[in-house]
C-alpha atoms as a PDB file:
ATOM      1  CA  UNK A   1      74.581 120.572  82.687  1.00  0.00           C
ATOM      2  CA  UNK A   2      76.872 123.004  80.459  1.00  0.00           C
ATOM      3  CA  UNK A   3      75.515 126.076  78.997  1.00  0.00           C
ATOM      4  CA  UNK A   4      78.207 125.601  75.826  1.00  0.00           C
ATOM      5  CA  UNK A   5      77.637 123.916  72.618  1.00  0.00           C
ATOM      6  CA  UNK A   6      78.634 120.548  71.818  1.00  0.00           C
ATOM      7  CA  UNK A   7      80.491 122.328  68.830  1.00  0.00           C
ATOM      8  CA  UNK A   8      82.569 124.411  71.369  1.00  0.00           C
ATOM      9  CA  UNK A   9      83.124 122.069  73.887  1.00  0.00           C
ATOM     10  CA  UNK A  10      84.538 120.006  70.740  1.00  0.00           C
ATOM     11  CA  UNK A  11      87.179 122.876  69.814  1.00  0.00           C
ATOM     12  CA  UNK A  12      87.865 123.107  73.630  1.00  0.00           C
ATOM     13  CA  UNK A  13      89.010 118.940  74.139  1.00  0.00           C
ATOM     14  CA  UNK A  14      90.847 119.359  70.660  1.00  0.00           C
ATOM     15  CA  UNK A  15      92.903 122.983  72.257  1.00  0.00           C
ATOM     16  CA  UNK A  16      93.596 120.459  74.898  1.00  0.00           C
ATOM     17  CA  UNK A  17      95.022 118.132  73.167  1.00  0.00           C
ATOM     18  CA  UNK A  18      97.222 120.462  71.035  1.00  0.00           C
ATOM     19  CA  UNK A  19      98.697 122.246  73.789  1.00  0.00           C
ATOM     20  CA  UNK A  20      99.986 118.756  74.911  1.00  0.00           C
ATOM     21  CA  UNK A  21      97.129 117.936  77.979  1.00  0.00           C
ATOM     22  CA  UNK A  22      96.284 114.766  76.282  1.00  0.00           C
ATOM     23  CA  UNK A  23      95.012 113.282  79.477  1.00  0.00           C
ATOM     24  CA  UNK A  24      92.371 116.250  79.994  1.00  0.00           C
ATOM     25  CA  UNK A  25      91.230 116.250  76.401  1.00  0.00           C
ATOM     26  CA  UNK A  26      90.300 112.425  76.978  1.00  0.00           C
ATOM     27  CA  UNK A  27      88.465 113.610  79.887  1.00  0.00           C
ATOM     28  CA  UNK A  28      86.684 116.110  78.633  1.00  0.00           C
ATOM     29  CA  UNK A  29      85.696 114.304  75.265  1.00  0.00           C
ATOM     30  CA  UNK A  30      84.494 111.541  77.643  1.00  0.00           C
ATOM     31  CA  UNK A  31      82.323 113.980  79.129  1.00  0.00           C
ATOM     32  CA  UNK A  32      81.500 115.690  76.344  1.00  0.00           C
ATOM     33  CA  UNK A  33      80.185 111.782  74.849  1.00  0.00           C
ATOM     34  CA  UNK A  34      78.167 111.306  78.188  1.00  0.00           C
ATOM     35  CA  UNK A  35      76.264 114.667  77.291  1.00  0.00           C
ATOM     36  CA  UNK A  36      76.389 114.384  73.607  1.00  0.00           C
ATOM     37  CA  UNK A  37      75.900 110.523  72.926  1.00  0.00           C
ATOM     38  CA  UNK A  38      74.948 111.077  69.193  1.00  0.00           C
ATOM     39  CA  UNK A  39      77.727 113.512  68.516  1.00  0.00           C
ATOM     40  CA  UNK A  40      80.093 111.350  65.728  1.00  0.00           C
ATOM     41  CA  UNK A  41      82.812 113.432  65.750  1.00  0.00           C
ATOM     42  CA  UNK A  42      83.335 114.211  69.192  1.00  0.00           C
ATOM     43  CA  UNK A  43      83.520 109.861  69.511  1.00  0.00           C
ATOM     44  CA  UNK A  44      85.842 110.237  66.178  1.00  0.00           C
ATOM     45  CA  UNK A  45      88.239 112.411  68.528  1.00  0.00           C
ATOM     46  CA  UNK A  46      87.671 110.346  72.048  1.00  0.00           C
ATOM     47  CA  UNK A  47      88.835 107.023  69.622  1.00  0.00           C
ATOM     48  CA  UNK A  48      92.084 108.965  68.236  1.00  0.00           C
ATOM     49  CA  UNK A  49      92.922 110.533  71.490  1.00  0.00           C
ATOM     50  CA  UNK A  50      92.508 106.986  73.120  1.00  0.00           C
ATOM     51  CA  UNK A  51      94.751 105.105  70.423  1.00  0.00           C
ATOM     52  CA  UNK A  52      97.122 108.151  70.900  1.00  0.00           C
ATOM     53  CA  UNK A  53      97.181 107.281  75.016  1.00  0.00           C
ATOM     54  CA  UNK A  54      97.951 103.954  73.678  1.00  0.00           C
ATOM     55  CA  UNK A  55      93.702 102.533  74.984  1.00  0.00           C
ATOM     56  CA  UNK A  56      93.716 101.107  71.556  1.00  0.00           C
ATOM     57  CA  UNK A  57      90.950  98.539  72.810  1.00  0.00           C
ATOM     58  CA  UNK A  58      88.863 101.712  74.003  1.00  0.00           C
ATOM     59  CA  UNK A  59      90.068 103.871  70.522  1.00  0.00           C
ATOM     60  CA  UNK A  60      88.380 100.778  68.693  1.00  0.00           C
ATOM     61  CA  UNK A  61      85.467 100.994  70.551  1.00  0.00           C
ATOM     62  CA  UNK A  62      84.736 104.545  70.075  1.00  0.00           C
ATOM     63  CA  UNK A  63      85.504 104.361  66.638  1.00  0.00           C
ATOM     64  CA  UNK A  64      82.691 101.458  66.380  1.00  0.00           C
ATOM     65  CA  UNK A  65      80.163 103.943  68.062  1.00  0.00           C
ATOM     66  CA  UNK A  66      80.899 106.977  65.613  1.00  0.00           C
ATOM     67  CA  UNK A  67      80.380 104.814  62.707  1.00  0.00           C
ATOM     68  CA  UNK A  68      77.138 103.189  63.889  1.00  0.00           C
ATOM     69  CA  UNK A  69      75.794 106.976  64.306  1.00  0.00           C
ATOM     70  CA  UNK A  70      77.343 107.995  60.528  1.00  0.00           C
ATOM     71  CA  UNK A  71      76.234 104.675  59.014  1.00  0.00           C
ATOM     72  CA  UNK A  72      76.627 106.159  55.453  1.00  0.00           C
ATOM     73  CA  UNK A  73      79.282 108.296  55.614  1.00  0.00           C
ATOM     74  CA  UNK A  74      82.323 107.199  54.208  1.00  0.00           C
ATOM     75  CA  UNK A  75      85.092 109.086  56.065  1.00  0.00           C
ATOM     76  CA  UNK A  76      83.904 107.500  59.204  1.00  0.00           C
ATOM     77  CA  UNK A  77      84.429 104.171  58.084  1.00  0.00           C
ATOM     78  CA  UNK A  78      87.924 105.176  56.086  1.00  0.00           C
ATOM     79  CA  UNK A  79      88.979 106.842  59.631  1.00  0.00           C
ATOM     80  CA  UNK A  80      87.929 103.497  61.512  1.00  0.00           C
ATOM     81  CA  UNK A  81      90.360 101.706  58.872  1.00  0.00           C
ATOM     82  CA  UNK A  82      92.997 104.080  59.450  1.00  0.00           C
ATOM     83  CA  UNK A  83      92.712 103.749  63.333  1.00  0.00           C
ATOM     84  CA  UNK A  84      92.397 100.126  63.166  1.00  0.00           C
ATOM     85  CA  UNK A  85      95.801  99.382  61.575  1.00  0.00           C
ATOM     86  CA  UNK A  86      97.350 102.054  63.820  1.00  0.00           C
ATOM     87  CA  UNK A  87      95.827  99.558  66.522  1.00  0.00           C
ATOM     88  CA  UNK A  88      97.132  96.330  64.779  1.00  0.00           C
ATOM     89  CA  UNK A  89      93.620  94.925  64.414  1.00  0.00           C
ATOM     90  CA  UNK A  90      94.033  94.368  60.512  1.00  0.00           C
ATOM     91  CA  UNK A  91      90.699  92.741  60.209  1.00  0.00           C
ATOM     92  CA  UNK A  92      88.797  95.563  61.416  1.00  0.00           C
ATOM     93  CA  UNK A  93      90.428  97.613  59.405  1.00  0.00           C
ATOM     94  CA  UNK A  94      89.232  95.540  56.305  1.00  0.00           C
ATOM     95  CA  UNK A  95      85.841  95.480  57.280  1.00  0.00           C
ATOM     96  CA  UNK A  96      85.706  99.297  57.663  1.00  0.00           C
ATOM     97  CA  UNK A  97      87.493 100.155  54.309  1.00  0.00           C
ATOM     98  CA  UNK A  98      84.674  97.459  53.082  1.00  0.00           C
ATOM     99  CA  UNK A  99      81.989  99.740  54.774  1.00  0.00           C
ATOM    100  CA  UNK A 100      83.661 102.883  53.412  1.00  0.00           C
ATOM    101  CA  UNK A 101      83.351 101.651  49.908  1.00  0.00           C
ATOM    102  CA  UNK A 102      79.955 100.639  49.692  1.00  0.00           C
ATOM    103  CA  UNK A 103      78.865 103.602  51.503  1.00  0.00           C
ATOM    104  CA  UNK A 104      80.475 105.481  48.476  1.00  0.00           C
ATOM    105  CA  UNK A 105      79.129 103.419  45.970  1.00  0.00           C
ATOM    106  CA  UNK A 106      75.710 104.194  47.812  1.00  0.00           C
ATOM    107  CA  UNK A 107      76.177 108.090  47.888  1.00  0.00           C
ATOM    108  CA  UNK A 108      77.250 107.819  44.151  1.00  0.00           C
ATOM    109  CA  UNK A 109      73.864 105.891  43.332  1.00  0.00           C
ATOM    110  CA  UNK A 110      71.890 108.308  45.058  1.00  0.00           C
ATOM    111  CA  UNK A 111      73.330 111.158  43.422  1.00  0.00           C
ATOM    112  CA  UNK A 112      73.161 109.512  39.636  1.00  0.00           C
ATOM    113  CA  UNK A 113      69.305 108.748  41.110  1.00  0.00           C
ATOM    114  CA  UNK A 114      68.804 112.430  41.628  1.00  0.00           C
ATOM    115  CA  UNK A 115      70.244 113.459  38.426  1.00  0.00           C
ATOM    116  CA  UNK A 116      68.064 111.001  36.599  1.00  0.00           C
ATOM    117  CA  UNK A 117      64.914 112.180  38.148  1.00  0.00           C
ATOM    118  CA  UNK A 118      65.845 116.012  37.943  1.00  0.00           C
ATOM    119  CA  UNK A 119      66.187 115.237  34.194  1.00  0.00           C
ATOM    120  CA  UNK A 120      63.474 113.396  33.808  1.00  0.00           C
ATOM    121  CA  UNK A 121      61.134 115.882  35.561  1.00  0.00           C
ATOM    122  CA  UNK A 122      62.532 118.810  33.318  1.00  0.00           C
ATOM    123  CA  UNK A 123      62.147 116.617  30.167  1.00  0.00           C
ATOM    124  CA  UNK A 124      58.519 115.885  31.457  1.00  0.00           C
ATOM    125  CA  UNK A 125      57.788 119.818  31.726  1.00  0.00           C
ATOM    126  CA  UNK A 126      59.047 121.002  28.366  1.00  0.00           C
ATOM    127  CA  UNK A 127      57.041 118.004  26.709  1.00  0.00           C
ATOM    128  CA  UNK A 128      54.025 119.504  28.750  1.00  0.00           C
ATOM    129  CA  UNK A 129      54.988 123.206  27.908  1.00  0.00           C
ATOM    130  CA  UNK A 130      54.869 122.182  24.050  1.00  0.00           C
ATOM    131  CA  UNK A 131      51.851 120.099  24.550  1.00  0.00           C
ATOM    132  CA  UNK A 132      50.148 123.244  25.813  1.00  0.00           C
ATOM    133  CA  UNK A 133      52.019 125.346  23.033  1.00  0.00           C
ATOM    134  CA  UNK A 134      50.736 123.235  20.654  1.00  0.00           C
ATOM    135  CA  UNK A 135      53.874 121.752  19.872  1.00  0.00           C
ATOM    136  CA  UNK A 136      53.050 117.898  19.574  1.00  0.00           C
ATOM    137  CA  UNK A 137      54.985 115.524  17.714  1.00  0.00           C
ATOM    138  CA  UNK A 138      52.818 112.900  16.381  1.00  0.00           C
END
């Protein structure tokens, strides 16, 4: 077992593959997956490096895995697009931008969600604070 941080041993296959060892980045991101199976972006990397070897059946297939762990997380899904055309596979790359957009759409939601409720808890303690004031409209 390794003693260094899925973060670091992240940094270390992406070194690798800047310095032009391609080959040992894939192997170490494939180890770093068999230690870290819930790790998104380190599958993210293994699927680039893998379409960059020219695996694009195996690039797809990591790609699938990251996106399964980041359900709702756009980028994922925009990435998987991306990676898909690179790949040729047009289709998946449809599906994913599909995924990307409603995952937006859902993160927007949320966020207009939490606005509504932080305003409607605020407007809920100033009517209290003049109902205790004495304030009351009638």
């Amino acid at each position: 077992m390794t003693t260094k941080s899925k973060e670091t041993w992240y940094d270390e296959c992406v070194a690798l593959q800047q310095n032009g060892e391609l080959a040992l980045a894939v192997t170490e991101l494939r180890k770093l997956v068999d230690v870290y199976p819930d790790y998104p972006l380190a599958r993210l990397a293994l699927a680039v490096f893998l379409q960059e070897k020219g695996d694009e059946s195996g690039a797809l297939d990591s790609m699938q895995k990251a996106c399964e762990l980041e359900q709702t997380d756009p980028f994922y899904f925009t990435a998987f697009s991306a990676l898909a055309i690179k790949c040729g596979d047009h289709e998946k790359a449809e599906e994913a931008l599909g995924k990307a957009m409603e995952a937006r759409l859902e993160a927007q939601l949320k966020k207009m969600n939490e606005l509504r409720n932080k305003e409607l808890a605020e407007r809920e303690a100033r009517d209290k604070e003049r109902e205790q004031n004495g304030d009351v409209q009638e």
